[in-house]
C-alpha atoms as a PDB file:
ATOM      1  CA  UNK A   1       0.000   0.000   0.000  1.00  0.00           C
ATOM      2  CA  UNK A   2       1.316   3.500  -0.410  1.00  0.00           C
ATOM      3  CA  UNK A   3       1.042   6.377   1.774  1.00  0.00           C
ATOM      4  CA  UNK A   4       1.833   9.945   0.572  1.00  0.00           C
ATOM      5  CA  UNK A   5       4.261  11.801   2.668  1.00  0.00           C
ATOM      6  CA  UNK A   6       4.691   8.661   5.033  1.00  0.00           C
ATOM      7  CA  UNK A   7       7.700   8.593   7.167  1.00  0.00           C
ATOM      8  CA  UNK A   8       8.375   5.155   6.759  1.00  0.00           C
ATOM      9  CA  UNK A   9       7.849   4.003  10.710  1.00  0.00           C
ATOM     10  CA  UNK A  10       5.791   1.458  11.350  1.00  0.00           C
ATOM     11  CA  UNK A  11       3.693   1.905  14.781  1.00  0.00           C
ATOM     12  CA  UNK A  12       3.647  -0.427  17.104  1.00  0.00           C
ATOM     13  CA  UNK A  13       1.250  -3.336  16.838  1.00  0.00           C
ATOM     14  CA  UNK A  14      -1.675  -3.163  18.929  1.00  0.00           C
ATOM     15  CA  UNK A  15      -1.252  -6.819  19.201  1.00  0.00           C
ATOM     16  CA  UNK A  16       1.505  -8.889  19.600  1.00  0.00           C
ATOM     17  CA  UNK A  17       0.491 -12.586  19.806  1.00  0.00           C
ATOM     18  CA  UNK A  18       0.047 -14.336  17.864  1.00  0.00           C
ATOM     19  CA  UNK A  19       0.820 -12.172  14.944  1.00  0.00           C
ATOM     20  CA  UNK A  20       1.344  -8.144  14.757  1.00  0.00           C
ATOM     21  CA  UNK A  21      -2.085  -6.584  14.138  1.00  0.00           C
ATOM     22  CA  UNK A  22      -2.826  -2.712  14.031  1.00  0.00           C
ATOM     23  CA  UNK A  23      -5.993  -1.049  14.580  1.00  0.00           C
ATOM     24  CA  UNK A  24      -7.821   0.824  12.513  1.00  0.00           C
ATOM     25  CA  UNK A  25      -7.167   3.980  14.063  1.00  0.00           C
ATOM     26  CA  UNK A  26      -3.183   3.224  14.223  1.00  0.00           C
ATOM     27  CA  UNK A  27      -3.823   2.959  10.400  1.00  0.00           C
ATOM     28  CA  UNK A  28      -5.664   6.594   9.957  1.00  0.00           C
ATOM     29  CA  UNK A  29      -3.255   8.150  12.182  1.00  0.00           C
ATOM     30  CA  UNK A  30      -0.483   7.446   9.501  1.00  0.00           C
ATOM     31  CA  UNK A  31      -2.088   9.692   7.200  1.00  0.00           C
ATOM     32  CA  UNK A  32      -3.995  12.238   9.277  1.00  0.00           C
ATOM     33  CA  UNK A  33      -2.847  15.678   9.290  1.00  0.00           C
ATOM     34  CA  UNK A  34      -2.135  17.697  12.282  1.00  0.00           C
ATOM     35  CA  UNK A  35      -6.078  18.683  12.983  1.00  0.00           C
ATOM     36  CA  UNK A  36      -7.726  18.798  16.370  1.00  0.00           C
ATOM     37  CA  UNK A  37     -11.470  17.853  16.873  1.00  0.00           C
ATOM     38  CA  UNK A  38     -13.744  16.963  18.944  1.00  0.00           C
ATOM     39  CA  UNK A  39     -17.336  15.556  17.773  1.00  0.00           C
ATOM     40  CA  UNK A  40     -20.470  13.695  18.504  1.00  0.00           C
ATOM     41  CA  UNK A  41     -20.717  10.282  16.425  1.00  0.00           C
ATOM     42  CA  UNK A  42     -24.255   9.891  14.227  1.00  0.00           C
ATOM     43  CA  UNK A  43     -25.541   7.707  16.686  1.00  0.00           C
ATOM     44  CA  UNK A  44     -25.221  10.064  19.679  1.00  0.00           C
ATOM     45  CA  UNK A  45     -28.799  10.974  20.770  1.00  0.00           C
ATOM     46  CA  UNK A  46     -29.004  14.796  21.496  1.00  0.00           C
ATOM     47  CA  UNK A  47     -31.389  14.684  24.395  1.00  0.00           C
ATOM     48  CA  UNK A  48     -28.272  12.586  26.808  1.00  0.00           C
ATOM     49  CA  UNK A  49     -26.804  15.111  29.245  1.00  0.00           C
ATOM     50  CA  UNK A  50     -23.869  12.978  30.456  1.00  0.00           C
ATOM     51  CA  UNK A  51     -20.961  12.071  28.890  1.00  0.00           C
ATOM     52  CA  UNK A  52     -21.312   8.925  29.070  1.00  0.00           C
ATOM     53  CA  UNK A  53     -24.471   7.141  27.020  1.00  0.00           C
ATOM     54  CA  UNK A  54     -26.134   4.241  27.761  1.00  0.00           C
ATOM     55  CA  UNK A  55     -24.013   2.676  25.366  1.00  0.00           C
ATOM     56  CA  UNK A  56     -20.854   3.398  26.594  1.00  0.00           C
ATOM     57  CA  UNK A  57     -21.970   2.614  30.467  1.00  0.00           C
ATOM     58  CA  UNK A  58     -22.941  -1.016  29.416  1.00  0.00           C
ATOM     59  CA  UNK A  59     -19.402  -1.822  27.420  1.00  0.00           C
ATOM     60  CA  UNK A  60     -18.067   0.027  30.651  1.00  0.00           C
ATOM     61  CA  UNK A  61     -19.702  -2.910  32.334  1.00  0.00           C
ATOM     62  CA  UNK A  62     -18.458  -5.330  30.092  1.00  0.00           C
ATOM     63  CA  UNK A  63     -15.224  -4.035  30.949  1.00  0.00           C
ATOM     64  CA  UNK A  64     -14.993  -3.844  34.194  1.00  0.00           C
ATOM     65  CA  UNK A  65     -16.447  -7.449  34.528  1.00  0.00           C
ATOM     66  CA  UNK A  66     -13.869  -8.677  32.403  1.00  0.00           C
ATOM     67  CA  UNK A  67     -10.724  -6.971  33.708  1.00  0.00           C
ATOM     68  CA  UNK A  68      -9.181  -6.653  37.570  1.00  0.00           C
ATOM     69  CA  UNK A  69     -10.774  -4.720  39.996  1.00  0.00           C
ATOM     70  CA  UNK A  70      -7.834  -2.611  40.708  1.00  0.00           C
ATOM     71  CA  UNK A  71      -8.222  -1.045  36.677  1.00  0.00           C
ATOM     72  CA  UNK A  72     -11.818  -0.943  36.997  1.00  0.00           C
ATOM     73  CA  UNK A  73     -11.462   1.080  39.939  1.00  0.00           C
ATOM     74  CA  UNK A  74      -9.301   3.056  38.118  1.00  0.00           C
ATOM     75  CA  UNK A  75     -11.883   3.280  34.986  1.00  0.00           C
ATOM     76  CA  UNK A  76     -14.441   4.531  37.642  1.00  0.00           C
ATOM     77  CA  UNK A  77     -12.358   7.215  39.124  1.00  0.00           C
ATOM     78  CA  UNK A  78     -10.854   8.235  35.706  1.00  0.00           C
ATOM     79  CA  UNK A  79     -13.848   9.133  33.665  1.00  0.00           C
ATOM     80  CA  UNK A  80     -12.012  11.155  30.732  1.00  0.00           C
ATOM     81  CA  UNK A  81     -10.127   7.984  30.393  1.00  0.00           C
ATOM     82  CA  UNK A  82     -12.787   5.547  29.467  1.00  0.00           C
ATOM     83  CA  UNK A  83     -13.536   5.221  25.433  1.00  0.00           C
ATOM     84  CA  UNK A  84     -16.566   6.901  25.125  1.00  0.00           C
ATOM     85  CA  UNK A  85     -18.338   5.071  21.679  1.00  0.00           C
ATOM     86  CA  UNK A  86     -20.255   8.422  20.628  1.00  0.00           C
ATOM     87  CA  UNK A  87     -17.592  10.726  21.164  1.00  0.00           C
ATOM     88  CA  UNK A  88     -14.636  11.385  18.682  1.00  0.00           C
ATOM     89  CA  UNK A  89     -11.453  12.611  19.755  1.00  0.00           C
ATOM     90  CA  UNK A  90      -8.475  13.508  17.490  1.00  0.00           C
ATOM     91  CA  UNK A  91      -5.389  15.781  19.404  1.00  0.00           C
ATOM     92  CA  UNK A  92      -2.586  16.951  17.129  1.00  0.00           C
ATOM     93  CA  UNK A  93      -3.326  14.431  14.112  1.00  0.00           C
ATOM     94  CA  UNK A  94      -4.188  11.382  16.561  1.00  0.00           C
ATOM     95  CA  UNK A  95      -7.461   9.590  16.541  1.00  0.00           C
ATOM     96  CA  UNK A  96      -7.573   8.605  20.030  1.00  0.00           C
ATOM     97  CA  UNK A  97     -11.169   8.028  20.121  1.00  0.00           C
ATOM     98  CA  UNK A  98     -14.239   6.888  18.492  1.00  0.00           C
ATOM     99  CA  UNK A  99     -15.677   5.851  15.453  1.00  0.00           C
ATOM    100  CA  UNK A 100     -15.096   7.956  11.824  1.00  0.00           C
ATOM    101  CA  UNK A 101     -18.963   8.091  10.265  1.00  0.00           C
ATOM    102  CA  UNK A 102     -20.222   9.918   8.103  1.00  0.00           C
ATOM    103  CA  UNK A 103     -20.961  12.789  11.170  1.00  0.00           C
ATOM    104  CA  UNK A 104     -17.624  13.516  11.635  1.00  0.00           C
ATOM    105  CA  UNK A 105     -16.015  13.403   8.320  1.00  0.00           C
ATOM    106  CA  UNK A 106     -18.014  15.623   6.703  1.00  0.00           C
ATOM    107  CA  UNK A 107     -21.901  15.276   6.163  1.00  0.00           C
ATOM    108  CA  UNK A 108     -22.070  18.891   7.279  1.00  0.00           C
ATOM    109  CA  UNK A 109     -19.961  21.897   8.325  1.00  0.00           C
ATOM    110  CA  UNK A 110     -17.333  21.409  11.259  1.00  0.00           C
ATOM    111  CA  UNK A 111     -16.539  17.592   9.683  1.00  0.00           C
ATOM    112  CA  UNK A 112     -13.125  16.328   9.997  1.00  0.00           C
ATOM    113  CA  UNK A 113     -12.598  17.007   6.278  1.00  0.00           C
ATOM    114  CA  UNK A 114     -14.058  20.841   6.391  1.00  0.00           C
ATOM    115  CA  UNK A 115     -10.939  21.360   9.398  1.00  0.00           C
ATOM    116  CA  UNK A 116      -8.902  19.899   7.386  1.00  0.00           C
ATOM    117  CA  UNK A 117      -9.513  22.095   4.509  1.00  0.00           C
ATOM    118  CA  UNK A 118      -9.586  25.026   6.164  1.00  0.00           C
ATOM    119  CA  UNK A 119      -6.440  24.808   8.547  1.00  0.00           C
ATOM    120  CA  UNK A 120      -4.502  23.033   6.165  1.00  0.00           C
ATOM    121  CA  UNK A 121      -5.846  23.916   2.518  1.00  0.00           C
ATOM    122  CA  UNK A 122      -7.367  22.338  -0.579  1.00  0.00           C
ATOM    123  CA  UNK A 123      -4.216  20.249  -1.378  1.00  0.00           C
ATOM    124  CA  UNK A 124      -4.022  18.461   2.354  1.00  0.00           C
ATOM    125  CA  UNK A 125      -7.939  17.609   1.990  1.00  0.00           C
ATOM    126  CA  UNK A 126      -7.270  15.904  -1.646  1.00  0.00           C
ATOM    127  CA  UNK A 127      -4.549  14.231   0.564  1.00  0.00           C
ATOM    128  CA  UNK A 128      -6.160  13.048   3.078  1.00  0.00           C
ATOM    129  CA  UNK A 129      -9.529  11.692   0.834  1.00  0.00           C
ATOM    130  CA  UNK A 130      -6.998  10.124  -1.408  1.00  0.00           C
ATOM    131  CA  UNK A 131      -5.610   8.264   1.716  1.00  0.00           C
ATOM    132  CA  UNK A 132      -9.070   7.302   2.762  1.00  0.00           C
ATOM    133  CA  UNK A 133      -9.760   5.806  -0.450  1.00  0.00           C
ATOM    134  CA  UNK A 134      -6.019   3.752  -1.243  1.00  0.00           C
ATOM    135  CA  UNK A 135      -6.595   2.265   2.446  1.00  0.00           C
ATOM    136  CA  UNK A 136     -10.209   0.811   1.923  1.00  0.00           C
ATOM    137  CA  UNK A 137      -9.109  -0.256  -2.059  1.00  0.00           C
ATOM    138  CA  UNK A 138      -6.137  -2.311  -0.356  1.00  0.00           C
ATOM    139  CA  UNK A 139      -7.922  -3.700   1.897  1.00  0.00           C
ATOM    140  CA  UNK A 140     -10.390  -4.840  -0.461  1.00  0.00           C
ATOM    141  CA  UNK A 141      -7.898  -6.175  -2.115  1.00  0.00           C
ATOM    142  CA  UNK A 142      -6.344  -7.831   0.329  1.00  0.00           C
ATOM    143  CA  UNK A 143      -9.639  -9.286   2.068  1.00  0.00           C
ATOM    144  CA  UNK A 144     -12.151  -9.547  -0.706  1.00  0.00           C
ATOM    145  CA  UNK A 145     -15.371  -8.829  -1.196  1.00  0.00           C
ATOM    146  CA  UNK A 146     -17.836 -11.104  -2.805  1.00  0.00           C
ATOM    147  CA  UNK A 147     -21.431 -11.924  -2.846  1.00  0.00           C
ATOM    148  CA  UNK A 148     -22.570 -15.813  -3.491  1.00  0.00           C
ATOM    149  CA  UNK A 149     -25.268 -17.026  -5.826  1.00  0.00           C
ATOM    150  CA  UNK A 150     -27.608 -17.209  -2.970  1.00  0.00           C
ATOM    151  CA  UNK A 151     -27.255 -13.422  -3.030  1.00  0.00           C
ATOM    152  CA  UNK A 152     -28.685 -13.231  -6.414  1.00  0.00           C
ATOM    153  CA  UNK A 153     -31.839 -15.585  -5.689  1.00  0.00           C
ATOM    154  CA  UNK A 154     -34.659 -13.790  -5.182  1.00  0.00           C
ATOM    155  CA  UNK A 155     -37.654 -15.011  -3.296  1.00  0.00           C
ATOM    156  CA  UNK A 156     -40.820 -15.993  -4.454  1.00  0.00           C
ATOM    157  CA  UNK A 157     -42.944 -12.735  -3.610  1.00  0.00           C
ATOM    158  CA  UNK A 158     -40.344 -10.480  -5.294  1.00  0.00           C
ATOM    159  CA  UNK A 159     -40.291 -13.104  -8.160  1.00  0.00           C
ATOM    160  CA  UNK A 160     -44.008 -13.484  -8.509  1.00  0.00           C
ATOM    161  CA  UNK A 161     -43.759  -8.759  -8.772  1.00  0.00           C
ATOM    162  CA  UNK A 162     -41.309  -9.352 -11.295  1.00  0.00           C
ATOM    163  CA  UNK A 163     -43.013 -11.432 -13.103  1.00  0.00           C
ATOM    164  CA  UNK A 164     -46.482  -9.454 -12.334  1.00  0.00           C
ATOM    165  CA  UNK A 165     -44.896  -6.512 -13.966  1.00  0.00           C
ATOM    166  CA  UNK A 166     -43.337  -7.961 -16.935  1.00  0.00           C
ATOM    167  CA  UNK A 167     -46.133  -9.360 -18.095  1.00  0.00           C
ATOM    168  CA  UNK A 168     -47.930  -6.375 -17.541  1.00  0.00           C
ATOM    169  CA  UNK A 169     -45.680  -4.217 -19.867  1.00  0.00           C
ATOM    170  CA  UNK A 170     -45.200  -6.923 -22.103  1.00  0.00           C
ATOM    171  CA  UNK A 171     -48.931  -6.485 -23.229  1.00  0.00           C
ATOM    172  CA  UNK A 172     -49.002  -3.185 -23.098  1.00  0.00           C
ATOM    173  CA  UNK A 173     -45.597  -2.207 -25.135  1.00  0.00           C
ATOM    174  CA  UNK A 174     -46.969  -2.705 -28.398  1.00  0.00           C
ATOM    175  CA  UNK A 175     -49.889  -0.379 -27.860  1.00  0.00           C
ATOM    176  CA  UNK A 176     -47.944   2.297 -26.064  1.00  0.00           C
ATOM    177  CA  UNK A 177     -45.618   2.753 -29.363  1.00  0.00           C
ATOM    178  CA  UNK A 178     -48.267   2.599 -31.804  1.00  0.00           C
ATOM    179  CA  UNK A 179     -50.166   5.030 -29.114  1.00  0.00           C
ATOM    180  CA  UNK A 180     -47.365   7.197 -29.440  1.00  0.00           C
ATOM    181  CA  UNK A 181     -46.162   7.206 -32.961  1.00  0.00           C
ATOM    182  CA  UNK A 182     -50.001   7.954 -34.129  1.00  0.00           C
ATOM    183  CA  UNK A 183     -49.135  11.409 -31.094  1.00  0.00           C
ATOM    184  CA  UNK A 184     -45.798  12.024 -32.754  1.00  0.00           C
ATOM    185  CA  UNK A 185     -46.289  11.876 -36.596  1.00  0.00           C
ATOM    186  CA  UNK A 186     -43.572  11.251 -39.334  1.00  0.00           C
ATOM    187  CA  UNK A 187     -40.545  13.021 -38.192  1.00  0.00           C
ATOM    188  CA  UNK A 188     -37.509  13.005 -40.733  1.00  0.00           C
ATOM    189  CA  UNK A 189     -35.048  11.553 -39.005  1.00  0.00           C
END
């Protein structure tokens, strides 16, 4: 894969064992300009007044069932710490938080891609888009997308409207040109 204006170091793997894997954010970071933002995910609903949403208190849960009591002691006095799902956080070119939808890249004004453009200009936007789109081609590429014949199938309802319709404008095609010819006239052509 290539990266414009990439440095050439490799960050460390989120994982270790039993193979190096990266996160998807370790991934964006390599190309993401110096911006800072911070922005409500799609999903947020406007009418929460804590930080935290539902959401995020029941993976904080999850969490704190899973790991020691000592960190989720810690996760309960550090609340700026914990990942909050709805929030997005990016300091100094670093997504440390959240998810990238279609919210906070750009549906409207104040999107990561409207900063972008206008602390960094037209040519670091193209940049950064450009990024966005060699990433998700290679890793097309490299995990495939595909659809079986089962995918194709339709069922019977849609099959018998298909059919429904077809049949309907099979019968009346030949009197809809004739129709429309006698409207039209001879036209040289």
């Amino acid at each position: 894969m290539w990266l414009d204006d990439w440095d050439g170091k490799v960050p460390i793997p989120v994982i270790l064992k039993p193979r190096p894997l990266w996160s998807g954010k370790q991934i964006i970071n390599m190309f993401l300009p110096r911006v800072n933002l911070v922005r409500k995910a799609s999903w947020y609903n406007d009418k929460e007044v804590a930080d935290l949403s539902p959401t995020d208190s029941q993976v904080r849960g999850r969490l704190c069932h899973l790991l020691s009591s000592s960190r989720c002691d810690s996760m309960r006095s550090g609340l700026d710490h914990v990942t909050l799902l709805h929030q997005v956080l990016i300091q100094s070119g670093y997504l440390l938080q959240g998810t990238l939808c279609k919210k906070t890249l750009g549906a409207a004004g104040g999107g990561l891609i409207h900063i972008i453009f206008m602390e960094h200009g037209s040519d670091a936007a193209n940049a950064f888009l450009s990024q966005c789109q060699y990433t998700v081609n290679y890793w097309l590429l490299q995990h495939g997308f595909s659809i079986g014949i089962g995918d194709t199938v339709a069922d019977e309802a849609t099959m018998a409207t298909i059919n429904t319709t077809i049949n309907q404008v099979r019968w009346l095609e030949p009197q809809s040109i004739s129709e429309s010819g006698s409207r039209l006239g001879q036209q040289h052509g």
